[in-house]
Every structure is written in structure tokens, then in C-alpha cells.
Protein backbone atom coordinates (compact mmCIF):
# COMPACT_ATOMS: atom_id res chain seq x y z
CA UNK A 1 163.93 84.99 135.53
CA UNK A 2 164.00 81.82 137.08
CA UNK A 3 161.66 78.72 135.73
CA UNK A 4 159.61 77.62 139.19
CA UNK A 5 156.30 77.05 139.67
CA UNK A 6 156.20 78.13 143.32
CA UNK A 7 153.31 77.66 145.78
CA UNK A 8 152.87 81.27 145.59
CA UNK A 9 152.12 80.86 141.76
CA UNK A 10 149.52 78.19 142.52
CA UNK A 11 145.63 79.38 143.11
CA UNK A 12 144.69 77.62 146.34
CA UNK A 13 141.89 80.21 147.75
CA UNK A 14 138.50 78.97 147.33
CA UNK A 15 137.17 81.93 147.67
CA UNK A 16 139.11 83.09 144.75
CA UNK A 17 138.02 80.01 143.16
CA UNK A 18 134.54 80.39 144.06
CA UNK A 19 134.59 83.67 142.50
CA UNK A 20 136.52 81.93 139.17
CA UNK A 21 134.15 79.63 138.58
CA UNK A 22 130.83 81.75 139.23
CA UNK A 23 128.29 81.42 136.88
CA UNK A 24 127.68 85.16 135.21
CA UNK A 25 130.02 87.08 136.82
CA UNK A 26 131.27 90.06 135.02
CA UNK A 27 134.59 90.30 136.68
CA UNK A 28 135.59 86.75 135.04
CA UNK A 29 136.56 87.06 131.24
CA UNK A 30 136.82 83.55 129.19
CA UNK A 31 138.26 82.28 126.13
CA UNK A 32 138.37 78.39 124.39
CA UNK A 33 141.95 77.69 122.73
CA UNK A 34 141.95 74.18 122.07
CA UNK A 35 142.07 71.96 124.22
CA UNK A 36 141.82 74.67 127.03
CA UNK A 37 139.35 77.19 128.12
CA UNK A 38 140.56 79.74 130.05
CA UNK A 39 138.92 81.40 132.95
CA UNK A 40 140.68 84.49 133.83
CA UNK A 41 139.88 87.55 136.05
CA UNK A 42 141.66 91.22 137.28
CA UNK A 43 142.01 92.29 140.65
CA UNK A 44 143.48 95.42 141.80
CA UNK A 45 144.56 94.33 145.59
CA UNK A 46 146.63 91.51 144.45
CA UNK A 47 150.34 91.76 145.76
CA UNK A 48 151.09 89.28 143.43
CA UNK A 49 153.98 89.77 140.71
CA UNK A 50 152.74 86.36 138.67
CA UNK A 51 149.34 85.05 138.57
CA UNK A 52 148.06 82.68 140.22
CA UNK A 53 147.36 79.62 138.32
CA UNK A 54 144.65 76.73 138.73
CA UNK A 55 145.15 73.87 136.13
CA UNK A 56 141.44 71.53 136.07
CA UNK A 57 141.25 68.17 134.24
CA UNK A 58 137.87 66.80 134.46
CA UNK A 59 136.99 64.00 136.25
CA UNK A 60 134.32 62.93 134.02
CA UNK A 61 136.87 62.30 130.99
CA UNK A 62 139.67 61.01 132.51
CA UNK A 63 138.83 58.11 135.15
CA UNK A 64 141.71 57.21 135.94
CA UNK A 65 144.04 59.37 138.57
CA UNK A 66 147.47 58.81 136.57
CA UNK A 67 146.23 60.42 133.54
CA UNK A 68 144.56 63.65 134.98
CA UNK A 69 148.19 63.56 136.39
CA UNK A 70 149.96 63.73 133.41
CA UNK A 71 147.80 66.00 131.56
CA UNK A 72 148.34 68.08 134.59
CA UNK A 73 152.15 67.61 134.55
CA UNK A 74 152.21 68.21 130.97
CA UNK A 75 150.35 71.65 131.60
CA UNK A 76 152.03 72.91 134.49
CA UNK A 77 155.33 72.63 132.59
CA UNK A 78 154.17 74.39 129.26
CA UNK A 79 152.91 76.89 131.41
CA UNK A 80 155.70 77.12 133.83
CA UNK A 81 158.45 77.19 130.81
CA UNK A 82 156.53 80.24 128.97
CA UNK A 83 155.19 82.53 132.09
CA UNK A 84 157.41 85.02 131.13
CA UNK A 85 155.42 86.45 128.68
CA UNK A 86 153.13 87.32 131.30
CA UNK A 87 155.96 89.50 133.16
CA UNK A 88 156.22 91.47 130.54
CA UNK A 89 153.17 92.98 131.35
CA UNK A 90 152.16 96.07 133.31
CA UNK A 91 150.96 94.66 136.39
CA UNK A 92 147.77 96.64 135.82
CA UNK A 93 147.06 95.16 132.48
CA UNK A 94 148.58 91.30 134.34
CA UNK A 95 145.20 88.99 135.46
CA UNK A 96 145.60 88.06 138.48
CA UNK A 97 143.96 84.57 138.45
CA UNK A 98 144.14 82.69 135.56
CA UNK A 99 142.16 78.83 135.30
CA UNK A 100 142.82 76.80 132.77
CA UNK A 101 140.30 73.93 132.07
CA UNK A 102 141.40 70.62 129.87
CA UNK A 103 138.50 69.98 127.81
CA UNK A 104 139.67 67.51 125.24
CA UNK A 105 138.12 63.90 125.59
CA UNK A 106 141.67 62.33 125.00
CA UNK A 107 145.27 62.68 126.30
CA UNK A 108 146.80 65.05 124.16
CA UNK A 109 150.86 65.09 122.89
CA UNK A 110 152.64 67.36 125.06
CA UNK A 111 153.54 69.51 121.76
CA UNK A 112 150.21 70.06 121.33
CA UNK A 113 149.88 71.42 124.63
CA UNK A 114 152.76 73.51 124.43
CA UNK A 115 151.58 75.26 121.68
CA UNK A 116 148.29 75.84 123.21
CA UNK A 117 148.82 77.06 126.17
CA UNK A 118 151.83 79.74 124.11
CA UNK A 119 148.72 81.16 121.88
CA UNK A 120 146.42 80.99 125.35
CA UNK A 121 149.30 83.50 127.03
CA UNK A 122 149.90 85.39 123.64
CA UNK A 123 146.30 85.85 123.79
CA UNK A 124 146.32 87.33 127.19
CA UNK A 125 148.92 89.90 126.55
CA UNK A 126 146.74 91.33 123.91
CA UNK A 127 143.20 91.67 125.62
CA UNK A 128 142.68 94.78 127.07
CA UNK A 129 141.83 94.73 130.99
CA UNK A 130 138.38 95.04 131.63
CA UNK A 131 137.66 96.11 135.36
CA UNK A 132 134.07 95.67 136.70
CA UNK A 133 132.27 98.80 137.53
CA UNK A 134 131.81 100.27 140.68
CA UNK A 135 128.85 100.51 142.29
CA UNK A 136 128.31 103.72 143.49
CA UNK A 137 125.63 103.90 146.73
CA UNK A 138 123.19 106.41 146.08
């Protein structure tokens, strides 16, 4: 399997996102793994072999541009060097959009992020799916 992190890989949609980051939903599961929390939801329709992935740094924390950059980098390559765990999985039991939010107040080592973000996608591979209901119209 090859090592990218294509554009296909990357969640773009904001009305994907919208959905993501909607307060109460029951079709978006979560999980905190320092120093992520991890926003991640199933979706039959998508065509998509990998899921797409949305990496947030906040604003608030991190002032300064260059290091919401390199937290980012840092992230983007611990994810992008251990995805194949993920593809492994059935593509029914795969999420389909995964966020992961930095929520630690300082720039982390990139070791520690590596190992985070291995026990975030172990993690993954062992919850079950959990579809939402359908609504039947009666």
C-alpha cells in the first residue's frame, strides 16, 4: 500500500463537516485519547476505500499560524504512516469520516503524537459500527 495522503483522503465537504461537528447527533460517535479527540461517523453511500480525514488545531491555543502548522504536519504524518490499519477493515465496519481535534494547550513531541494517534486507530478497529436508525414514515 502506498504512504500518500491524497486529496481524496482529505475531508473538504462542509456539509460533511457540518454534520461532524453537530451538536447531539447520533450518527457522530466520539472518543478523547490524549491529546486528540476524535470525532468519527459511518456512512453507507461512501465510495470511499480510506476515510476521509479532517485534522483541527485550535485557534484559541495556538496564535501563531507556524505552530498550528506543525502540529498539523506532525499529525498528518502519524496518521498518514499508520492508515493501514484502517484497510484492514471491512469497509462496512471502516468510518467514513474521521476528525481529529488537537486539544493539548502546548506543542507536543512528535513521538507523543505518534503514539496517540496509533492507540486512536487501534481504537477504531475495535468499536463496533453503530448505524443510526431509520426512521420509518408511518
Amino acid at each position: 500500500m502506498k504512504q500518500t495522503f491524497g486529496k481524496s483522503e482529505r475531508l473538504c465537504n462542509l456539509r460533511i463537516i457540518g454534520r461532524l461537528f453537530k451538536k447531539g447527533s447520533p450518527e457522530v460517535q466520539t472518543f478523547y485519547l490524549y491529546p486528540f479527540r476524535v470525532l468519527y461517523m459511518y456512512d453507507q453511500q461512501s465510495p470511499e476505500p480510506l476515510p476521509q480525514v479532517l485534522f483541527s488545531i485550535s485557534k484559541r491555543n495556538f496564535k501563531k499560524a507556524v505552530d498550528r502548522n506543525l502540529i498539523r504536519r506532525r499529525c498528518r504524518e502519524a496518521y498518514r504512516l499508520h492508515k493501514s490499519a484502517l484497510l484492514a477493515l471491512p469497509a462496512e465496519t471502516r468510518p467514513s469520516y474521521i476528525a481529529f481535534l488537537y486539544l493539548a494547550k502546548e506543542i507536543t513531541s512528535y513521538d507523543v503524537i505518534e503514539t496517540a494517534m496509533k492507540q486512536s486507530l487501534r481504537k477504531l478497529e475495535k468499536l463496533p459500527p453503530a448505524f443510526p436508525k431509520e426512521q420509518s414514515n408511518s
